[in-house]
C-alpha atoms as a PDB file:
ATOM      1  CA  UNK A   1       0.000   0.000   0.000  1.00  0.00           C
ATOM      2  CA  UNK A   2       3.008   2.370  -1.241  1.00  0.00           C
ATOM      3  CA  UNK A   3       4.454   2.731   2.199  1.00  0.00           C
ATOM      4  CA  UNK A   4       1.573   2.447   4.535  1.00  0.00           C
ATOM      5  CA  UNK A   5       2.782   0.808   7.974  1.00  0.00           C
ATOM      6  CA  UNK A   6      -0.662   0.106  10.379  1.00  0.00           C
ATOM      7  CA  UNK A   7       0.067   1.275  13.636  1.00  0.00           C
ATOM      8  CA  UNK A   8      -3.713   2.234  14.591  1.00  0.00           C
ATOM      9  CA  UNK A   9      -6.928   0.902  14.013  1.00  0.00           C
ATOM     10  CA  UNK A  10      -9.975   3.650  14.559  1.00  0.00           C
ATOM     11  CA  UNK A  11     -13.767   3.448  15.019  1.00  0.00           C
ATOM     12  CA  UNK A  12     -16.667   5.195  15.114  1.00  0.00           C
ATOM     13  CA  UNK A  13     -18.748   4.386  18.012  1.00  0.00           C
ATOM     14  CA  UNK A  14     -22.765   4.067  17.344  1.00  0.00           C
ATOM     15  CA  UNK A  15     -23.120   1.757  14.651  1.00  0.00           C
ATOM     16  CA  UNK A  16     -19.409   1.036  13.929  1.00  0.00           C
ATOM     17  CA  UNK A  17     -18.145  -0.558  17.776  1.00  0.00           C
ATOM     18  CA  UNK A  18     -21.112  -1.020  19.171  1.00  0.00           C
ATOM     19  CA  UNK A  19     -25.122  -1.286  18.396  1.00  0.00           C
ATOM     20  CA  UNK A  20     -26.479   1.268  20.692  1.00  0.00           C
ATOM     21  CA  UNK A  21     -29.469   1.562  18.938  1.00  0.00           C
ATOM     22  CA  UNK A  22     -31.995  -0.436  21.165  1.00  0.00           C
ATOM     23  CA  UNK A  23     -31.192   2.066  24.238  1.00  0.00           C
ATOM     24  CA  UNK A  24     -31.449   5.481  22.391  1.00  0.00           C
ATOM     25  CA  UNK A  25     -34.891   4.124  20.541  1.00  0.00           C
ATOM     26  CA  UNK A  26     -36.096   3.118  23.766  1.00  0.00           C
ATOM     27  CA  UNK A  27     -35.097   6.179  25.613  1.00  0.00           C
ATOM     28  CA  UNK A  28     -36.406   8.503  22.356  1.00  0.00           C
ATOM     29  CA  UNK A  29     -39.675   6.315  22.705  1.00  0.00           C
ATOM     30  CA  UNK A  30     -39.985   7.328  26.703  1.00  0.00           C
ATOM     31  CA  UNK A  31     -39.616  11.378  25.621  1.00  0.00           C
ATOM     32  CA  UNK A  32     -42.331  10.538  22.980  1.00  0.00           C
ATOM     33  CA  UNK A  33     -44.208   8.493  25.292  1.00  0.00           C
ATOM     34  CA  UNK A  34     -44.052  11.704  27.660  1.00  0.00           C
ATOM     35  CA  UNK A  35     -45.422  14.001  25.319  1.00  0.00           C
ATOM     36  CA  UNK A  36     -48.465  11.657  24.374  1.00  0.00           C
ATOM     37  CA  UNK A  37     -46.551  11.308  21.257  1.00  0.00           C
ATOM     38  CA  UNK A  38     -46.508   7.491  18.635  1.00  0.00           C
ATOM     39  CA  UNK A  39     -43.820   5.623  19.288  1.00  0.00           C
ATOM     40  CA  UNK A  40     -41.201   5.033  16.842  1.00  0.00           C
ATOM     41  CA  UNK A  41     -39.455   1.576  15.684  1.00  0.00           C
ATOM     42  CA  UNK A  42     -35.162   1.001  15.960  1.00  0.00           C
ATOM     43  CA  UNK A  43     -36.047  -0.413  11.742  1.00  0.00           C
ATOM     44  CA  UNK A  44     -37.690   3.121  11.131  1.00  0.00           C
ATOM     45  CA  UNK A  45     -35.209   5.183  13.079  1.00  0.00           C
ATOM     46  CA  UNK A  46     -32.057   3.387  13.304  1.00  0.00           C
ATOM     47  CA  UNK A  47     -30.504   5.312   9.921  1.00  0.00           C
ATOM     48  CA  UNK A  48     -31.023   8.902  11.795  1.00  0.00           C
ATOM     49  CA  UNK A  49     -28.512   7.647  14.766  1.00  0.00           C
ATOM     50  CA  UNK A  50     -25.320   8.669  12.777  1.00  0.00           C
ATOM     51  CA  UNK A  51     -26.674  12.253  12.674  1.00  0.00           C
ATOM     52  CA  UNK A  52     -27.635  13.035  16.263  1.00  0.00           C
ATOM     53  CA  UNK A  53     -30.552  12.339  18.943  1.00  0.00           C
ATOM     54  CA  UNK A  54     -32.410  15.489  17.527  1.00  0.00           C
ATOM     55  CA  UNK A  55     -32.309  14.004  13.792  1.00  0.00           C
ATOM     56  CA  UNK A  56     -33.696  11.079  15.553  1.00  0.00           C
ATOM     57  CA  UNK A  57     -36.573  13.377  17.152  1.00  0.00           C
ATOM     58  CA  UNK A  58     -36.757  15.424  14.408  1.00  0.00           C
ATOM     59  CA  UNK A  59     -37.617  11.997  11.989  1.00  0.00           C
ATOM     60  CA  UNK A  60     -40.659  10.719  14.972  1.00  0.00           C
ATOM     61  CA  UNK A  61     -41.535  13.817  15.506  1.00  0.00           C
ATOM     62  CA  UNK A  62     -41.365  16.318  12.160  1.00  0.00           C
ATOM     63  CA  UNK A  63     -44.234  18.250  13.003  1.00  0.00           C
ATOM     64  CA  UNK A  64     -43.112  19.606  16.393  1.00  0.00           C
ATOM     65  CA  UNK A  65     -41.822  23.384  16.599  1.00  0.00           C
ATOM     66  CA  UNK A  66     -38.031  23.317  17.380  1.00  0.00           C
ATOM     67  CA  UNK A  67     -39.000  24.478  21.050  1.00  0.00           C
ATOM     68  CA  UNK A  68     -40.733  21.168  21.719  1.00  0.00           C
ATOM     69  CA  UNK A  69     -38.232  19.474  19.586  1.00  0.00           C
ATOM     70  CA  UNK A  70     -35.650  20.697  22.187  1.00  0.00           C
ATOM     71  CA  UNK A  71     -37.961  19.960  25.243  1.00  0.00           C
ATOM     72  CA  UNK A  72     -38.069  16.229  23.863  1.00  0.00           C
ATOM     73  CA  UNK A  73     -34.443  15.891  23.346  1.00  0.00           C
ATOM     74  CA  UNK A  74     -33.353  16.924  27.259  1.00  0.00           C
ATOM     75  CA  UNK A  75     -36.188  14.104  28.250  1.00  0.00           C
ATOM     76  CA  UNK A  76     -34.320  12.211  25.765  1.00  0.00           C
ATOM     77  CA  UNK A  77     -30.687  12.968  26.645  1.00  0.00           C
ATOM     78  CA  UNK A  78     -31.651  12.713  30.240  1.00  0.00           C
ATOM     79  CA  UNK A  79     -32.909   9.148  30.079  1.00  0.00           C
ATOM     80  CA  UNK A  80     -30.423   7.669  27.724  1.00  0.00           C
ATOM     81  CA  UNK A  81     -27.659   9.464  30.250  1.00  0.00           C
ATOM     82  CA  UNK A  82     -29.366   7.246  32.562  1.00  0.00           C
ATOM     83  CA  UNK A  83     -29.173   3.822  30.792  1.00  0.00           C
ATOM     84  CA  UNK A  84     -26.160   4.281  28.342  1.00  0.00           C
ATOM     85  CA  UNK A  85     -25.425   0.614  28.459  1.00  0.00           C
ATOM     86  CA  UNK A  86     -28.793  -1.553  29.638  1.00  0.00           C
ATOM     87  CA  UNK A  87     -28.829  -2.856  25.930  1.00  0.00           C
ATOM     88  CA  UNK A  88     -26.185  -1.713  24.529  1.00  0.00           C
ATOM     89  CA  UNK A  89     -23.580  -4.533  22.546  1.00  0.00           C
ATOM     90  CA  UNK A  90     -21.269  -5.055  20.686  1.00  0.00           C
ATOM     91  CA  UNK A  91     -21.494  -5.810  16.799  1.00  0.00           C
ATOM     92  CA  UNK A  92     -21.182  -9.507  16.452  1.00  0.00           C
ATOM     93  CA  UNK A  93     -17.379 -10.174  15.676  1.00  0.00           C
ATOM     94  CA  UNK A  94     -16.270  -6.851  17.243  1.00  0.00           C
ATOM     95  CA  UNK A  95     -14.944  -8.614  20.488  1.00  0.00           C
ATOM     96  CA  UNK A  96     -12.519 -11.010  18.691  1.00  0.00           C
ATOM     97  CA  UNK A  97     -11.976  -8.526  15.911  1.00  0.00           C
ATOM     98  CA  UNK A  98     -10.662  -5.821  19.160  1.00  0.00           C
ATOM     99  CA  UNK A  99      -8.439  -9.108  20.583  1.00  0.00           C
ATOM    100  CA  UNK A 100      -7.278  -9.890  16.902  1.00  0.00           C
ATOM    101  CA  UNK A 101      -5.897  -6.292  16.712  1.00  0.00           C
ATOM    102  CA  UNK A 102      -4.213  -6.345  20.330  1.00  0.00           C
ATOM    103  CA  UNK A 103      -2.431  -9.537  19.557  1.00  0.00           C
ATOM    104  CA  UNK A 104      -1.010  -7.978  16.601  1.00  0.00           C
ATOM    105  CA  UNK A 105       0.174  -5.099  18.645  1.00  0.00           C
ATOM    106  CA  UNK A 106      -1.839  -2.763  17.192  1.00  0.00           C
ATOM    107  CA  UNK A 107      -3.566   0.570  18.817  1.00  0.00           C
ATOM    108  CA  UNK A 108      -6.922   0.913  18.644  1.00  0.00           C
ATOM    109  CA  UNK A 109      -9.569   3.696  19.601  1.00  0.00           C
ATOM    110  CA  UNK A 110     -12.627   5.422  19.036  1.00  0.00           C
ATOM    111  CA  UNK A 111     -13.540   8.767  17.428  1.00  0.00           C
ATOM    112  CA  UNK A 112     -16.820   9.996  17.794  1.00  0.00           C
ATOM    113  CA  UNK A 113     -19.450  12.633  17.431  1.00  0.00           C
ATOM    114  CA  UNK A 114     -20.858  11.322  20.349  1.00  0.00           C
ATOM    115  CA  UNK A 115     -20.683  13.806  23.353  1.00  0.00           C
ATOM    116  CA  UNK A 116     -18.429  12.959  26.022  1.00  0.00           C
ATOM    117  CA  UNK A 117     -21.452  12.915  28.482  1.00  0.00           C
ATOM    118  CA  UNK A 118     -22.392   9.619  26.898  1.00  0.00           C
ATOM    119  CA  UNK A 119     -18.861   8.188  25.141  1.00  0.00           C
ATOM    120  CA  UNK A 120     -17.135   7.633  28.060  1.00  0.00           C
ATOM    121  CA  UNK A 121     -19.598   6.253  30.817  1.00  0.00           C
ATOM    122  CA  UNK A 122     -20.360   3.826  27.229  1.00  0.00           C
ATOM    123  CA  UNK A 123     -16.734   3.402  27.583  1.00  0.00           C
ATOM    124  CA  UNK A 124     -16.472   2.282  30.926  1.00  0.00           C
ATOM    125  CA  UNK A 125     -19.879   0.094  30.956  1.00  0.00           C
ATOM    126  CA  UNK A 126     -18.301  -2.203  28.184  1.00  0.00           C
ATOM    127  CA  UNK A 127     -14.901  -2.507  29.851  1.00  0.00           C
ATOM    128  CA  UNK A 128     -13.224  -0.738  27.150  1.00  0.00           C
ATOM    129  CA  UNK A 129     -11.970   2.596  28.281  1.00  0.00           C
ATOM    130  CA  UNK A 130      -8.052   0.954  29.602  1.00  0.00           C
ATOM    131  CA  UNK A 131      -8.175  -0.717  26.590  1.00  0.00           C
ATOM    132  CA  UNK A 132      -8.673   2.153  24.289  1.00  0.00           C
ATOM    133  CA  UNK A 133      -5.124   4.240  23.124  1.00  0.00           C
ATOM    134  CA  UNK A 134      -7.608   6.831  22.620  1.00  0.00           C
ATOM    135  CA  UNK A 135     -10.859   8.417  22.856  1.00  0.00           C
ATOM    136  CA  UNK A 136     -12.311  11.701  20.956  1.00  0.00           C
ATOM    137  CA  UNK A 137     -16.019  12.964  21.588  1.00  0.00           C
ATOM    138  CA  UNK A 138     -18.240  14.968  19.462  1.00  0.00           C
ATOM    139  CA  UNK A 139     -17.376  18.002  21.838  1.00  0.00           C
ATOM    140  CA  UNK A 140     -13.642  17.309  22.880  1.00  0.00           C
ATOM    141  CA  UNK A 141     -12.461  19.325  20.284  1.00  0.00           C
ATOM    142  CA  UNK A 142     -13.549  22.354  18.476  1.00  0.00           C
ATOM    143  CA  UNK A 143     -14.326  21.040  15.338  1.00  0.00           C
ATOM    144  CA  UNK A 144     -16.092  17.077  15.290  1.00  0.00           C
ATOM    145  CA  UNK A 145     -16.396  14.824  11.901  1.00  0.00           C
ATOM    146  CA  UNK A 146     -15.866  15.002   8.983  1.00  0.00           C
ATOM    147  CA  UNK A 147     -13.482  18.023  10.300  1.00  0.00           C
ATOM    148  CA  UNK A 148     -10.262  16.511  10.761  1.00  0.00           C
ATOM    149  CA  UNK A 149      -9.338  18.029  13.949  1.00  0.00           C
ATOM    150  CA  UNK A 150     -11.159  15.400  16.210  1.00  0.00           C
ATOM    151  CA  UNK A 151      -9.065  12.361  13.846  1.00  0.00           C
ATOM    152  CA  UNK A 152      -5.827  14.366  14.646  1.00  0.00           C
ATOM    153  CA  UNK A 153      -6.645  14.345  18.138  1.00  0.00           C
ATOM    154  CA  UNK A 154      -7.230  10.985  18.220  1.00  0.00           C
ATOM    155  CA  UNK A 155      -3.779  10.223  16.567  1.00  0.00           C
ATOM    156  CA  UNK A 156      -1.687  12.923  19.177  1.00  0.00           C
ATOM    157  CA  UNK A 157      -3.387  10.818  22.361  1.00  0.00           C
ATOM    158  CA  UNK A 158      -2.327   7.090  21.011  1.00  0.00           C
ATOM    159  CA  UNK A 159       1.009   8.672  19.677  1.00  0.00           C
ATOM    160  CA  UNK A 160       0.692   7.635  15.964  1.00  0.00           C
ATOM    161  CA  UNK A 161       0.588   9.322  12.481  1.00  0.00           C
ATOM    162  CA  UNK A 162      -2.051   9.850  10.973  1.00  0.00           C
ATOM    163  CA  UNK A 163      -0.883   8.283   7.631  1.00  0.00           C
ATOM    164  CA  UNK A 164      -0.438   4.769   9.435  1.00  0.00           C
ATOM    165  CA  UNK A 165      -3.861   4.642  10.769  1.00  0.00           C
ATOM    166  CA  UNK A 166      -7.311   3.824   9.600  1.00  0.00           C
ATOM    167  CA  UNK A 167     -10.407   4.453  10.237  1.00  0.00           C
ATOM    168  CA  UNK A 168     -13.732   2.404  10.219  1.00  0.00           C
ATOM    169  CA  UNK A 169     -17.310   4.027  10.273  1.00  0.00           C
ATOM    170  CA  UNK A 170     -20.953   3.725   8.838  1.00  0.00           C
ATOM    171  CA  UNK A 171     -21.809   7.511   7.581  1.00  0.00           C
ATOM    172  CA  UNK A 172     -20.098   9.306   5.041  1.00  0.00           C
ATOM    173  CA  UNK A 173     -19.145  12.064   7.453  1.00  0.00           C
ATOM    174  CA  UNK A 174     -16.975   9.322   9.037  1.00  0.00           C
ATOM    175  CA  UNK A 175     -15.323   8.627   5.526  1.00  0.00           C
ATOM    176  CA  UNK A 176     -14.952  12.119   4.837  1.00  0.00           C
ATOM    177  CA  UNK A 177     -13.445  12.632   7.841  1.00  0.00           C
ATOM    178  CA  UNK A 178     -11.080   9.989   7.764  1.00  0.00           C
ATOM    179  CA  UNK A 179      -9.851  11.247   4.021  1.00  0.00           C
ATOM    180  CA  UNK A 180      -9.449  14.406   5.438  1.00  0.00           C
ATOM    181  CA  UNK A 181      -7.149  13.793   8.138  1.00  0.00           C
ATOM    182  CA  UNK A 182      -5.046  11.619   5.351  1.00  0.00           C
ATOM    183  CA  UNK A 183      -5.759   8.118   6.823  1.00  0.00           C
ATOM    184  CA  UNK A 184      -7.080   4.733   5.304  1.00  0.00           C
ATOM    185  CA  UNK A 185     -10.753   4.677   5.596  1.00  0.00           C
ATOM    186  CA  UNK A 186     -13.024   1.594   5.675  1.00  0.00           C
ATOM    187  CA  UNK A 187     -17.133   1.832   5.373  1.00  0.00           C
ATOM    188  CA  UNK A 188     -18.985  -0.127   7.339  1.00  0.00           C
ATOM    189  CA  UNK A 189     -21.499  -1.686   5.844  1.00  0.00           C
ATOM    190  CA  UNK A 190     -23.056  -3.438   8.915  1.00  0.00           C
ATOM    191  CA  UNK A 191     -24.233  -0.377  10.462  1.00  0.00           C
ATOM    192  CA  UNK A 192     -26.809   2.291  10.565  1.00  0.00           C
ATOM    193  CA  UNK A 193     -26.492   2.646   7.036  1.00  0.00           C
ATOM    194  CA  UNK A 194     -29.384   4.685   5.414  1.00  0.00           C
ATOM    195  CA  UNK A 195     -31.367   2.964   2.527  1.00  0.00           C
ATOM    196  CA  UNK A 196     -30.558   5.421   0.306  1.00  0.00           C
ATOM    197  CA  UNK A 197     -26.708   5.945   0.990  1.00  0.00           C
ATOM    198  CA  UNK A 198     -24.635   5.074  -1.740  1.00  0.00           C
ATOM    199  CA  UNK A 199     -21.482   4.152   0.651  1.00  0.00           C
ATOM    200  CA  UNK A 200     -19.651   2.690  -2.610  1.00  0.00           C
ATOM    201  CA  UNK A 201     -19.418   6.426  -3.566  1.00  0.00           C
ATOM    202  CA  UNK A 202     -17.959   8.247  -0.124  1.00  0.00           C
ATOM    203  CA  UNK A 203     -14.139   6.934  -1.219  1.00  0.00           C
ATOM    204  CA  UNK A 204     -13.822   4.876   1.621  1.00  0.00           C
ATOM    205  CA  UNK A 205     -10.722   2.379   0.429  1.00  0.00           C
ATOM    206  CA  UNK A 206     -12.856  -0.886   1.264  1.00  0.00           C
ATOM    207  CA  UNK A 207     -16.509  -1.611   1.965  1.00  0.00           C
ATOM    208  CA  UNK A 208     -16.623  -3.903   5.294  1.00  0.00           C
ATOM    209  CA  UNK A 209     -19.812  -5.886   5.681  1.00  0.00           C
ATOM    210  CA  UNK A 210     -18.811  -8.026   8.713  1.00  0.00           C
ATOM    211  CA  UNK A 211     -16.233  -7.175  11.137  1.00  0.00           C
ATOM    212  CA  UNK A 212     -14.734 -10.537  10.673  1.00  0.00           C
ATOM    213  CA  UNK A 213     -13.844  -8.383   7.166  1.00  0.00           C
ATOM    214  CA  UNK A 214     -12.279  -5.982   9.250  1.00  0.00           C
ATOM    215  CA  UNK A 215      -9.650  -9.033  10.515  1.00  0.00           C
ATOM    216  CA  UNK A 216      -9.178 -10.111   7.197  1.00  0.00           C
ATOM    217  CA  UNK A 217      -8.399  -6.340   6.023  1.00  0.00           C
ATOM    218  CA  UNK A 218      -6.050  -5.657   8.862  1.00  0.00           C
ATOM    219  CA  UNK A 219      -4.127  -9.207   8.380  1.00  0.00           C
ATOM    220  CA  UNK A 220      -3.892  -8.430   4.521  1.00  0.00           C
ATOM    221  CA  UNK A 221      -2.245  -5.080   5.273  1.00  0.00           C
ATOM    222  CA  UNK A 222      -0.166  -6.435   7.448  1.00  0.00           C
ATOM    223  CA  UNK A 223       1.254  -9.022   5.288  1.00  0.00           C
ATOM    224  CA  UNK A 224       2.207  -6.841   2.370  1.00  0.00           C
END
């Protein structure tokens, strides 16, 4: 890969590391539920994660004026603050795919647009946070994704370049990102992908639809 050494191996966090969406549908469905609103499905609203709890509020509940929109997200904020991690897992294959990629000596860690209210209690609930070389929130730097500034971050903390790293996520802001901070960049397929996202197009330099792929990726590099 003309010169490219892996030292780093990055994620995204909703949708990429772990499948959070079962405890921000239920905790959108409690706001919703408070304001005698339907309730919404994780198949109907799972593609809105990537973009934010109010795209997710904003998707169940279009017709509300951004005042109420705002009143439903602290109910909603508040709650999932509450129960970050009551159902909460991993992506099947992300467990041995993070064990794969410590054997090899690899770093690994997670940049997110996530806030840091939520990323790093998530953190510690799965066991991951002394595991991590680093961790980046939505609002640890200035600028989140696709800005570059949280990736670079990322790199400074786990004390790699950003060159020998790549970077795995399911939204093209995560791609863009990655590009932009002038790492490898792998599209995850598995996730909250949005059924009319063409993730083929965002430049990512392989589509991933298992993280068992992910393995197989990393080994390949490794071996050239």
């Amino acid at each position: 890969m003309n010169g490219f050494k892996l030292d780093c191996v990055l994620f995204d966090l909703d949708g990429t590391l772990v499948d959070t969406a079962p405890d921000l549908v239920a905790c959108l469905n409690q706001a919703l539920a408070a304001y005698d609103l339907p309730a919404t499905r994780d198949a109907d609203i799972k593609h809105c994660i990537s973009m934010g709890a109010l795209a997710m509020i904003k998707y169940a509940a279009p017709n509300l004026d951004s005042s109420k929109q705002n009143q439903l997200l602290d109910y909603m904020l508040d709650c999932y603050q509450s129960n970050i991690a009551a159902h909460s897992r991993f992506f099947d294959g992300i467990s041995e795919t993070l064990a794969t990629i410590e054997t090899l000596g690899l770093k690994w860690g997670v940049v997110t647009n996530k806030r840091e209210r939520f990323t790093l209690p998530l953190m510690d609930a799965l066991n991951l946070s002394s595991r991590a070389a680093c961790v980046v929130s939505g609002d640890t730097t200035a600028n989140s994704k696709p800005h570059p500034e949280p990736m670079l971050a990322a790199c400074r903390q786990a004390g790699v370049s950003p060159e020998n790293c790549v970077y795995i996520g399911d939204a093209s802001h995560d791609i863009a990102a990655g590009k932009n901070a002038n790492m490898k960049t792998l599209a995850a397929l598995y996730g909250y992908i949005k059924e009319n996202d063409q993730p083929e197009n965002w430049g990512a330099d392989a589509l991933i639809e298992h993280p068992q792929q992910l393995q197989q990726w990393i080994q390949a590099t490794l071996c050239h």
